[in-house]
Protein backbone atom coordinates (compact mmCIF):
# COMPACT_ATOMS: atom_id res chain seq x y z
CA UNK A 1 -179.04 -66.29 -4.27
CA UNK A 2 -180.24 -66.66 -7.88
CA UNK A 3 -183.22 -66.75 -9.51
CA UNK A 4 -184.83 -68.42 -13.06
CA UNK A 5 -187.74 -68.95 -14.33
CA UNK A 6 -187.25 -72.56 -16.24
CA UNK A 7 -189.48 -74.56 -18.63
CA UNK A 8 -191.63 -75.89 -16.87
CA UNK A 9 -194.42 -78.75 -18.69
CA UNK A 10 -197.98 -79.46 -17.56
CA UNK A 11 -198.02 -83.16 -16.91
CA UNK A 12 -201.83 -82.75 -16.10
CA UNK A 13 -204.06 -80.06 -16.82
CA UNK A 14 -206.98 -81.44 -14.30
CA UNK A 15 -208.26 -78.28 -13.58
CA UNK A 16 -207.77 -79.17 -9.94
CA UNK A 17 -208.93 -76.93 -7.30
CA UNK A 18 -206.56 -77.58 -4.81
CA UNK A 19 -204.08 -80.08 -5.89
CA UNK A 20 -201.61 -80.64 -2.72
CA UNK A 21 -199.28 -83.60 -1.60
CA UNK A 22 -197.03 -84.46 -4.11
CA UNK A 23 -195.29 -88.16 -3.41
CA UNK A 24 -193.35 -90.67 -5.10
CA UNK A 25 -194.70 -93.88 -3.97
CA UNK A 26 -193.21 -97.20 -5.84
CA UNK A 27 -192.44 -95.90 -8.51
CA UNK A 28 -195.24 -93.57 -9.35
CA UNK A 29 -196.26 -89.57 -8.53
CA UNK A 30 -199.30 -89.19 -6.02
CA UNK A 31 -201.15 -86.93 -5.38
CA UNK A 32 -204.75 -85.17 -3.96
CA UNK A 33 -207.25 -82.66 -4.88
CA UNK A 34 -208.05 -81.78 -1.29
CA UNK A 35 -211.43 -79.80 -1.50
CA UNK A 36 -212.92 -82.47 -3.32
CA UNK A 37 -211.42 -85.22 -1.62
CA UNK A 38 -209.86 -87.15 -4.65
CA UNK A 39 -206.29 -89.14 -4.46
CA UNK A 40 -204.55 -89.65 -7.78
CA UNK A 41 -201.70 -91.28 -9.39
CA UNK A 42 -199.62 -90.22 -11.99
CA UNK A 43 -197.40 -92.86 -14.08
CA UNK A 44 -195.51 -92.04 -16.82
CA UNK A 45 -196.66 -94.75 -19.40
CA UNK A 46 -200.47 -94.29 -18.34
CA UNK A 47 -200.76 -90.55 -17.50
CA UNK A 48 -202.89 -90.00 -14.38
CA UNK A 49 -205.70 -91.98 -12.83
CA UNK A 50 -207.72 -91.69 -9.98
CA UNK A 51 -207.22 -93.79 -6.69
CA UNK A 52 -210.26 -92.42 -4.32
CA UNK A 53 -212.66 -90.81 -3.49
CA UNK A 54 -213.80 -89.33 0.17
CA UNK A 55 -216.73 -87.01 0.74
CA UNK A 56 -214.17 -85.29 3.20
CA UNK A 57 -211.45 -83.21 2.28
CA UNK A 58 -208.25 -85.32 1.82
CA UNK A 59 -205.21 -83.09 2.72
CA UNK A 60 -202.52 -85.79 1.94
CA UNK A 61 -201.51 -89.74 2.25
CA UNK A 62 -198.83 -91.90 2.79
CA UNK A 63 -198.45 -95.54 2.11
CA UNK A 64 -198.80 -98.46 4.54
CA UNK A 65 -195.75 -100.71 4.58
CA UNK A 66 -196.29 -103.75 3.63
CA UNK A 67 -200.05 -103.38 2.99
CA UNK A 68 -200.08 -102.34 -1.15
CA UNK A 69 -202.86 -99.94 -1.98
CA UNK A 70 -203.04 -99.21 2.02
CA UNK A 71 -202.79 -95.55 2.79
CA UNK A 72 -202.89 -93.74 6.04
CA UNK A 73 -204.63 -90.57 5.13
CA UNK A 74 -205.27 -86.77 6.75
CA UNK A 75 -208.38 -86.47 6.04
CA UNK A 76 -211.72 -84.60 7.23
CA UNK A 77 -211.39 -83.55 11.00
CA UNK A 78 -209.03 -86.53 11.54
CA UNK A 79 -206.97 -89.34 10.63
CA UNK A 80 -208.04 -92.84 8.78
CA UNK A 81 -207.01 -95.75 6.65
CA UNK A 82 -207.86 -95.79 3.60
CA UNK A 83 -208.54 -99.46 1.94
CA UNK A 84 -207.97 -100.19 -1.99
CA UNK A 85 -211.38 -99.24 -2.36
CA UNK A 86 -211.03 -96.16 -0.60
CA UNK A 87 -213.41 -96.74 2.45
CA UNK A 88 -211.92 -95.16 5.54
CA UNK A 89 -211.34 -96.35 8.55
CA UNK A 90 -211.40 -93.32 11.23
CA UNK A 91 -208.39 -93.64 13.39
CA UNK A 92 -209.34 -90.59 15.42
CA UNK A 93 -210.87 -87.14 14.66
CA UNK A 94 -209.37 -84.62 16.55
CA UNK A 95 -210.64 -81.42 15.16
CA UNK A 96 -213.94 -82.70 15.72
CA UNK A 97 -213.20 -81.40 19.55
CA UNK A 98 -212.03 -77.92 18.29
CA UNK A 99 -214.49 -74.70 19.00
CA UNK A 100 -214.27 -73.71 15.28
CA UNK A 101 -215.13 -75.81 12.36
CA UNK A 102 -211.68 -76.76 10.72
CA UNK A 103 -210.02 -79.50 8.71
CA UNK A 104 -206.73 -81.61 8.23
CA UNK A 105 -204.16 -80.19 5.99
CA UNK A 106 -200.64 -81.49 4.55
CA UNK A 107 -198.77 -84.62 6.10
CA UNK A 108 -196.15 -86.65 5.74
CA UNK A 109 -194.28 -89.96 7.26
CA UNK A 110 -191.14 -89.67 8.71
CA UNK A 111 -188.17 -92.22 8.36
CA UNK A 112 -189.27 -93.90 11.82
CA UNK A 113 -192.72 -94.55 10.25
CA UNK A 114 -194.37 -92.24 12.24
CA UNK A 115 -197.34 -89.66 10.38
CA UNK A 116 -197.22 -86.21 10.48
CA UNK A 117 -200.11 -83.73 9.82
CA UNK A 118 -201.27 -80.50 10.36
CA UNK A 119 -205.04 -79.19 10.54
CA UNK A 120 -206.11 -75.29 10.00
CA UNK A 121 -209.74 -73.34 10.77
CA UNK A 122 -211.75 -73.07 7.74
CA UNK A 123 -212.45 -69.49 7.99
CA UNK A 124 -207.84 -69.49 8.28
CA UNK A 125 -208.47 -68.10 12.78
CA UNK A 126 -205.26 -67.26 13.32
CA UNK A 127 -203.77 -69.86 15.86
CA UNK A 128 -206.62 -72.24 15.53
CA UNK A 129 -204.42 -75.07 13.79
CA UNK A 130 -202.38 -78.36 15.43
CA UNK A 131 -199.86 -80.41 14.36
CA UNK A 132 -200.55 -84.67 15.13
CA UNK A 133 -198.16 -87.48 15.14
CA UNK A 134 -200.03 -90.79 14.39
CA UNK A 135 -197.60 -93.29 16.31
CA UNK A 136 -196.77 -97.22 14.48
CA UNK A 137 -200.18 -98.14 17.17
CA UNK A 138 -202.45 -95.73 15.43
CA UNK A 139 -202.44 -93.33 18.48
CA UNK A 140 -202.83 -89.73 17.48
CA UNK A 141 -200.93 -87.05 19.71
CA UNK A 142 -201.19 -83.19 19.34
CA UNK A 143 -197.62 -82.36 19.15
CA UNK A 144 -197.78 -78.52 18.52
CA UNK A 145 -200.90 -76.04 18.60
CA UNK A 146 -201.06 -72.21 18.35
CA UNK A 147 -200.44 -72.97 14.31
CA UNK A 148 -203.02 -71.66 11.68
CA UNK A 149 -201.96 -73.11 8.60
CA UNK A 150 -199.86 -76.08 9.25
CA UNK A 151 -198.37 -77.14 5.86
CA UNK A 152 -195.56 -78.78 4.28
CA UNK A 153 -194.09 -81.32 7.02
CA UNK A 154 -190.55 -82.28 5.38
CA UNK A 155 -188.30 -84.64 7.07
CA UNK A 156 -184.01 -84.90 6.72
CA UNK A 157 -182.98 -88.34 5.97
CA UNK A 158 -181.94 -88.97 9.67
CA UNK A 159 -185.43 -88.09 10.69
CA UNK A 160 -183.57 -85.81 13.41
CA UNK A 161 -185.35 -82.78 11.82
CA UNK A 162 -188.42 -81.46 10.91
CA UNK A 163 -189.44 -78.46 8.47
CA UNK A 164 -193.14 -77.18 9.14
CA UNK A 165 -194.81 -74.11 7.23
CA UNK A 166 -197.50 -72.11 9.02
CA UNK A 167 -198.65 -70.82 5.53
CA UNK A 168 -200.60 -68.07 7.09
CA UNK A 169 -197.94 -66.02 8.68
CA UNK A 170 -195.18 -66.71 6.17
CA UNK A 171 -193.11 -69.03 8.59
CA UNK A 172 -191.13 -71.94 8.05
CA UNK A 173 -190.24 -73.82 11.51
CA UNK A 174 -187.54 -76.16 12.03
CA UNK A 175 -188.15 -79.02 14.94
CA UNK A 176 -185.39 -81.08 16.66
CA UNK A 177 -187.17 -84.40 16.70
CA UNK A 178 -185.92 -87.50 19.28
CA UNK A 179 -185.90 -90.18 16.28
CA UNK A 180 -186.81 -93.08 18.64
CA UNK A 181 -189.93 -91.68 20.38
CA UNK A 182 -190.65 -89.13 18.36
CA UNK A 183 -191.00 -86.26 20.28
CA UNK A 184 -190.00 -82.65 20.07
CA UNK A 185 -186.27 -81.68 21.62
CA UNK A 186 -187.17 -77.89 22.44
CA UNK A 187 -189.33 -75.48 20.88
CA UNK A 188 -189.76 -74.71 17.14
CA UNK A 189 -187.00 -72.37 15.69
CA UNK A 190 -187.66 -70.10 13.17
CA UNK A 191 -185.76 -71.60 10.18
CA UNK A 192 -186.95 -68.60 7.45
CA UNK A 193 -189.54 -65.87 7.53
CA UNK A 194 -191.45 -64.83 4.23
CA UNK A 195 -192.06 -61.35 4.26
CA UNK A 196 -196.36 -60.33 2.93
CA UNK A 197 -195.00 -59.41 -0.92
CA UNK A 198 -192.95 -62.49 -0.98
CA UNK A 199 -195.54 -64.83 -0.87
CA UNK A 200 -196.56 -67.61 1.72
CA UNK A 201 -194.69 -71.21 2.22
CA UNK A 202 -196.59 -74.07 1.43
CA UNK A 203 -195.53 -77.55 0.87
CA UNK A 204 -192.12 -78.97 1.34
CA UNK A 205 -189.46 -81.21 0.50
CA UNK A 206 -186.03 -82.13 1.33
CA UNK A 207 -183.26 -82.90 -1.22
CA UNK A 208 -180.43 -85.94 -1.53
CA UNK A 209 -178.22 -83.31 -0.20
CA UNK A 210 -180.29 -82.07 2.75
CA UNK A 211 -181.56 -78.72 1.23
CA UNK A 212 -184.90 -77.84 1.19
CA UNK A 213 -187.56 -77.19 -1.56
CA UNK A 214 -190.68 -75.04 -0.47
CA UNK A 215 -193.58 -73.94 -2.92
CA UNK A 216 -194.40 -70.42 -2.29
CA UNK A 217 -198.04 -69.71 -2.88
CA UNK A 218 -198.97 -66.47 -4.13
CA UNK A 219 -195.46 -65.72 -5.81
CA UNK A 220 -195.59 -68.54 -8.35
CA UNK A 221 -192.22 -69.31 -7.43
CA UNK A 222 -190.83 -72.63 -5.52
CA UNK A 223 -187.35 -71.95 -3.55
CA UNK A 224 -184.53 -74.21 -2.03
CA UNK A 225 -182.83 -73.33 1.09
CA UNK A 226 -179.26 -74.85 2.18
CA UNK A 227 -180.18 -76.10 5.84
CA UNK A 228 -177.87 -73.27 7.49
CA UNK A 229 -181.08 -71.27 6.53
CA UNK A 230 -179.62 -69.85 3.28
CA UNK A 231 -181.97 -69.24 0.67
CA UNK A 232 -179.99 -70.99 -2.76
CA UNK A 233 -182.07 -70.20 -5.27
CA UNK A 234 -185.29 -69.39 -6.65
CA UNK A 235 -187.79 -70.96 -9.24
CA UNK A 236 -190.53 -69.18 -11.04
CA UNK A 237 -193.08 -71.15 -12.38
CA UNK A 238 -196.28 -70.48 -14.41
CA UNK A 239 -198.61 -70.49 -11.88
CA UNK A 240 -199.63 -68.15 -9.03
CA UNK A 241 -200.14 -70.66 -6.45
CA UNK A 242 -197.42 -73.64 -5.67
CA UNK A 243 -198.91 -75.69 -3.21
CA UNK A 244 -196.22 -79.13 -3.24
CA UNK A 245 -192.98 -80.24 -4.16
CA UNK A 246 -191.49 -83.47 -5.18
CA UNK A 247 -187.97 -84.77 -6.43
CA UNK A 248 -188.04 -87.79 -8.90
CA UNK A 249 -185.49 -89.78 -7.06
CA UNK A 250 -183.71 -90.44 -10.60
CA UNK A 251 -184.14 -88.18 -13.43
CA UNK A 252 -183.71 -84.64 -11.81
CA UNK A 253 -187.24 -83.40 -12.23
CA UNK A 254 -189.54 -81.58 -9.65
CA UNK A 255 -192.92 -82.24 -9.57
CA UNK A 256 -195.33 -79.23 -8.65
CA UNK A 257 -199.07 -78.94 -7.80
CA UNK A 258 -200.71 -76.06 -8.02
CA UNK A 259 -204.25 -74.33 -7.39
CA UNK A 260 -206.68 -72.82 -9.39
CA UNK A 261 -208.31 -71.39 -6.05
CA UNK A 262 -208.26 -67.85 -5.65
CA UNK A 263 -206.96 -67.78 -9.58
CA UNK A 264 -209.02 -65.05 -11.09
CA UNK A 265 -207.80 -66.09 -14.57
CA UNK A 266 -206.27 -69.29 -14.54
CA UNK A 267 -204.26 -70.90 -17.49
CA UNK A 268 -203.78 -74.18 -17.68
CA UNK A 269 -200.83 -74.38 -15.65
CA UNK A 270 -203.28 -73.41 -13.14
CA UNK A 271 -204.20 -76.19 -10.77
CA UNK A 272 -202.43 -78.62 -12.90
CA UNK A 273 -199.52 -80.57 -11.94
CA UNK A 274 -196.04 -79.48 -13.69
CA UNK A 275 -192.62 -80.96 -14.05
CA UNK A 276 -189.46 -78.89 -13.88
CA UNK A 277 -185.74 -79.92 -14.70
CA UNK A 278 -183.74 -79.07 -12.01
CA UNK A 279 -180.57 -80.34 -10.85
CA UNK A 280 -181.46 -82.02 -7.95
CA UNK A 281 -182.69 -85.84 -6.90
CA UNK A 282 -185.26 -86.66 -3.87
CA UNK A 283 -186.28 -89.98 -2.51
CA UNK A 284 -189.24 -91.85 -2.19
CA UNK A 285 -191.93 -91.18 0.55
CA UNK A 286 -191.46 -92.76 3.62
CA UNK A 287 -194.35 -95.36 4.51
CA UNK A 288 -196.13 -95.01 8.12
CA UNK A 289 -195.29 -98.38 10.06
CA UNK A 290 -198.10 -99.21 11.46
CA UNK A 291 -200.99 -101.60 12.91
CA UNK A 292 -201.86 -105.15 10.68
């Protein structure tokens, strides 16, 4: 295992309190500020721009195939559409049957076109958070419980496998997946354990060449493990808290968000969104195939 610290450049100093989510989506970087419930865009030639606007937390989106500007979104205590304009269309709201008051987290679509997201308590109960498939006919299934900070769903290209982070206790699962109905082959396996001083796993991604990228809050560092589990090497960047990941799929880049929360003196790198060269390509988010 190695380990660098690179150059890494702030593409946005927003000052973002929790940016999360990182995509590329045709041809463009999005991405949220989930406390304040804001979805972004970044594009090279027009620097960043805001999408929407909830007065829910937004934890993360993916597109809607063939429906431009369409996103399914984890949002609030559930799951919605989210128009062009940004007005939401509820799908379900799970967590609003929870005892404890708690929220949606990180998510994801997987090559099927299935979404992916994972919830947590707000005061972080240890157990308290789900994981929720949202099948192509908007139905929303519980797939896992007993997590408390599901983060980071990351998907191999097969969609055969899935990477999830429970943040809290410094876990990263892997899940056989059945690609055609999408449900779990087995329990969760421990893919890689974090121990307190190394940090905490946030989000994920997976590489052209099946390895994966995790942010590691709390260390300032991002890391990329060879699927047999092996950790490869590690990245420091300037910022305590990594919360997503993102290849470009052409120019060898990774795109990071970070937090300013819990920062008690943040720089600018700090809950900005940075881009580091690395040799390594990703692909572009996969849309959730869903209801007209």
């Amino acid at each position: 295992m190695t380990s660098t610290a690179v150059p890494a450049t702030v593409l946005v100093d927003g000052g973002y309190e929790l940016a999360e989510g990182g995509r590329w989506v045709d041809g463009r970087y999005v991405y949220v500020d989930i406390l304040s419930g804001r979805l972004f865009e970044l594009r090279d030639s027009t620097g960043s721009a805001r999408l929407a606007g909830l007065d829910v937390p937004l934890g993360a989106v993916a597109p809607v195939a063939d429906r431009p500007g369409t996103w399914i979104a984890a949002a609030g205590t559930g799951i919605a559409l989210l128009s062009a304009d940004g007005t939401p269309d509820w799908l379900d709201r799970p967590e609003d049957r929870t005892p404890l008051p708690s929220r949606m987290n990180d998510g994801v679509a997987d090559p099927a076109g299935r979404f992916w997201a994972g919830s947590m308590a707000y005061d972080g109960t240890r157990g308290a958070g789900s994981l929720y498939r949202t099948d192509p006919d908007g139905t929303v299934v519980r797939v896992l419980d007993g997590l408390t900070i599901a983060n980071g769903p990351a998907f191999t290209a097969d969609g055969t496998a899935m990477y999830l982070a429970d943040t809290a206790v410094g876990t990263i699962l892997r899940c056989r997946v059945d690609p055609v109905s999408g449900d779990l082959i087995g329990g969760p396996e421990t893919f890689a354990r974090l121990r307190e001083d190394e940090g905490s796993p946030d989000g994920m991604t997976v590489d052209e060449e099946g390895c994966l990228w995790v942010a590691v809050w709390g260390a300032g560092a991002v890391r990329r493990y060879h699927p047999d589990g092996r950790l490869l090497h590690t990245l420091t960047v300037p910022a305590p808290h990594p919360t997503s990941v993102c290849l470009h799929p052409d120019d060898n880049r990774l795109l990071v968000t970070t937090a300013r929360y819990g920062v008690k003196n943040p720089t600018a790198a700090s809950g900005a969104v940075l881009g580091v060269p690395v040799p390594a390509r990703g692909v572009a988010a996969c849309p959730w195939r869903g209801r007209p």
